[in-house]
Protein backbone atom coordinates (compact mmCIF):
# COMPACT_ATOMS: atom_id res chain seq x y z
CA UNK A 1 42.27 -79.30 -15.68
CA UNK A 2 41.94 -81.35 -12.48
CA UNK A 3 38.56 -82.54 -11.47
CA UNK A 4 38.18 -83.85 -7.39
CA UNK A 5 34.58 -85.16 -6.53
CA UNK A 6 34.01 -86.08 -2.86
CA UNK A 7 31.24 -86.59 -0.15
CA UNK A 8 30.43 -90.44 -1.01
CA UNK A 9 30.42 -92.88 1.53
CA UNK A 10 27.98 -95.99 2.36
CA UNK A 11 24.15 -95.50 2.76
CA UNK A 12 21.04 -97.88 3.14
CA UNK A 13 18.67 -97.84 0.66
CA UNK A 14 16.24 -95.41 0.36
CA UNK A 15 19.21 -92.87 2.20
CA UNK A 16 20.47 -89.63 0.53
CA UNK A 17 23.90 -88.11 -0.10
CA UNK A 18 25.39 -85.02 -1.47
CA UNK A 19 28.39 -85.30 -3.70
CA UNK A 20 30.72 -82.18 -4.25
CA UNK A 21 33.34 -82.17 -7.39
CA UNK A 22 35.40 -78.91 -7.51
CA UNK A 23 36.99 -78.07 -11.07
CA UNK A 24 40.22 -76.51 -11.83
CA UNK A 25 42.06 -74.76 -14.62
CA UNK A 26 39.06 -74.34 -16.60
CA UNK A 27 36.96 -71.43 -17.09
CA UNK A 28 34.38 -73.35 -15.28
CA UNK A 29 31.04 -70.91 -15.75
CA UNK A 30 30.93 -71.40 -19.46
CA UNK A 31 31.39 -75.14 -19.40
CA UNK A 32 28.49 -77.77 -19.23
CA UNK A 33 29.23 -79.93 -16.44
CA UNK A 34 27.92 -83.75 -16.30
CA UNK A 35 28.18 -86.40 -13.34
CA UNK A 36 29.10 -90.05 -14.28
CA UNK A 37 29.13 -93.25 -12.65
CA UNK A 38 30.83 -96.47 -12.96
CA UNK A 39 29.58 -99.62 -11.48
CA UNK A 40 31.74 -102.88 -11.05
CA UNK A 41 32.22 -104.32 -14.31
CA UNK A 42 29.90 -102.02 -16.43
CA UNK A 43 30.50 -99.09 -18.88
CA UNK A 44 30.52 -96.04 -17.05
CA UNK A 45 27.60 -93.72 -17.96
CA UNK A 46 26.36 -90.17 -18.07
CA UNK A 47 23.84 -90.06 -14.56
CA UNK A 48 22.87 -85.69 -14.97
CA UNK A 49 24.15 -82.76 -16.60
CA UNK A 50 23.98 -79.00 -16.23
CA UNK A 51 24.93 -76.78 -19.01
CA UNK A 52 26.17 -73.29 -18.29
CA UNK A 53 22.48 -71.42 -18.47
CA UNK A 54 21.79 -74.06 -15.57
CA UNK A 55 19.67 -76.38 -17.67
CA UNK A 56 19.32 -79.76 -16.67
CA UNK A 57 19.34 -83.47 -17.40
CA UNK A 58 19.02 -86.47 -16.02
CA UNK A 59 19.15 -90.07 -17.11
CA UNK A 60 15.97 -91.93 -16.85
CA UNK A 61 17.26 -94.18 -13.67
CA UNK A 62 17.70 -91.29 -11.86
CA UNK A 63 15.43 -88.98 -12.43
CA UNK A 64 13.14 -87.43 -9.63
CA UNK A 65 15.54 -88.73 -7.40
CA UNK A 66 18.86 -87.02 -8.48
CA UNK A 67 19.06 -83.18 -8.39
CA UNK A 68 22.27 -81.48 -10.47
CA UNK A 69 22.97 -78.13 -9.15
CA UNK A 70 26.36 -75.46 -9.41
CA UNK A 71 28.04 -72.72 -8.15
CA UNK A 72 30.08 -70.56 -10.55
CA UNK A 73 31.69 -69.19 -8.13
CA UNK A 74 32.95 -71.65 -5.95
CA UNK A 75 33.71 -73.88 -9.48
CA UNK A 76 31.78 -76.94 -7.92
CA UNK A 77 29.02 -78.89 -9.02
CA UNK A 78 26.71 -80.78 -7.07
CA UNK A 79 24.30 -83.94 -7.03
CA UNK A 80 22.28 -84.68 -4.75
CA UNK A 81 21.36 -88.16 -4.47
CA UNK A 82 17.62 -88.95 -2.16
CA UNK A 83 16.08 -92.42 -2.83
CA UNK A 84 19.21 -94.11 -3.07
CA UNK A 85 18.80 -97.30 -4.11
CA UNK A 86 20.90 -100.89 -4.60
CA UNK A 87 22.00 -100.31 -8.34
CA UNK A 88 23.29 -96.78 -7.48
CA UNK A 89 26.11 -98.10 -6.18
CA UNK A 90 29.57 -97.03 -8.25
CA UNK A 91 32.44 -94.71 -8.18
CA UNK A 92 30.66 -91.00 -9.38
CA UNK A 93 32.52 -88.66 -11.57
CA UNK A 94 32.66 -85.42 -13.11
CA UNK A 95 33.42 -83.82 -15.88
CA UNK A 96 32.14 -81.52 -18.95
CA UNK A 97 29.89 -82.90 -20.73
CA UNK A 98 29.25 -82.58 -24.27
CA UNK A 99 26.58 -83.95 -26.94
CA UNK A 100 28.89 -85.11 -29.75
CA UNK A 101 32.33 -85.50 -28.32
CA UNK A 102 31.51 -86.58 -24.75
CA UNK A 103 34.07 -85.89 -21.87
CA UNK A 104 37.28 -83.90 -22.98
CA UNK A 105 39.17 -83.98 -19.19
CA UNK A 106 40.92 -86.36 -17.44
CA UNK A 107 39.09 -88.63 -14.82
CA UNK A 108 39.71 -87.62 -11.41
CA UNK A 109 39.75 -90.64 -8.65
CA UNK A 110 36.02 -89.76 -8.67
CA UNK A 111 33.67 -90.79 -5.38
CA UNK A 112 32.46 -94.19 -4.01
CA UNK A 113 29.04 -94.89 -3.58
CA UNK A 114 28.09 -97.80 -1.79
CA UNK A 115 23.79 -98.37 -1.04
CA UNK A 116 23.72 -101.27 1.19
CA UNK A 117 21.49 -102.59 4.55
């Protein structure tokens, strides 16, 4: 499985982005996908998720801001990312997500995110 996220960049606060992260040698439709981010020096940490029926969740820091979306048939999810703010700064990654065993796939490089004036 190879996971490539892309599209982040540097923004000011209160900017938006889109990030992109294309999956690979999965049967991606069935799978729930999550994003994840990673600031400097702290754990990294589940930011949205989207299972397979399209449901959605979103961590409490980013909700009403963040929007998790997908495309089966491209094999990409999405997050959009309005509101951006100081803290969201980190490298964003994908993956599957999963309640009880978390993450099964190897990290890609994942996506910088830098919200700065």
């Amino acid at each position: 499985v190879q996971l490539q996220a892309c599209g982040g960049g540097l923004v000011q606060p209160g900017g938006s982005l889109m990030l992109s992260c294309v999956a690979s040698g999965m049967l991606f439709s069935i799978v729930d996908m999550g994003w994840y981010r990673q600031a400097l020096g702290k754990q990294r940490e589940l930011v949205a998720y989207i299972t397979s029926g399209s449901s959605v969740h979103y961590a409490d820091s980013v909700k009403y801001r963040f929007t998790i979306s997908r495309d089966n048939a491209k094999n990409t999810v999405f997050l959009q990312m309005n509101s951006l703010q100081l803290e969201d700064t980190a490298v964003y990654y994908c993956n599957n997500y999963h309640n009880y065993y978390g993450p099964s796939f190897s990290w890609g490089k994942g996506t910088l995110v830098t919200v700065s004036s």
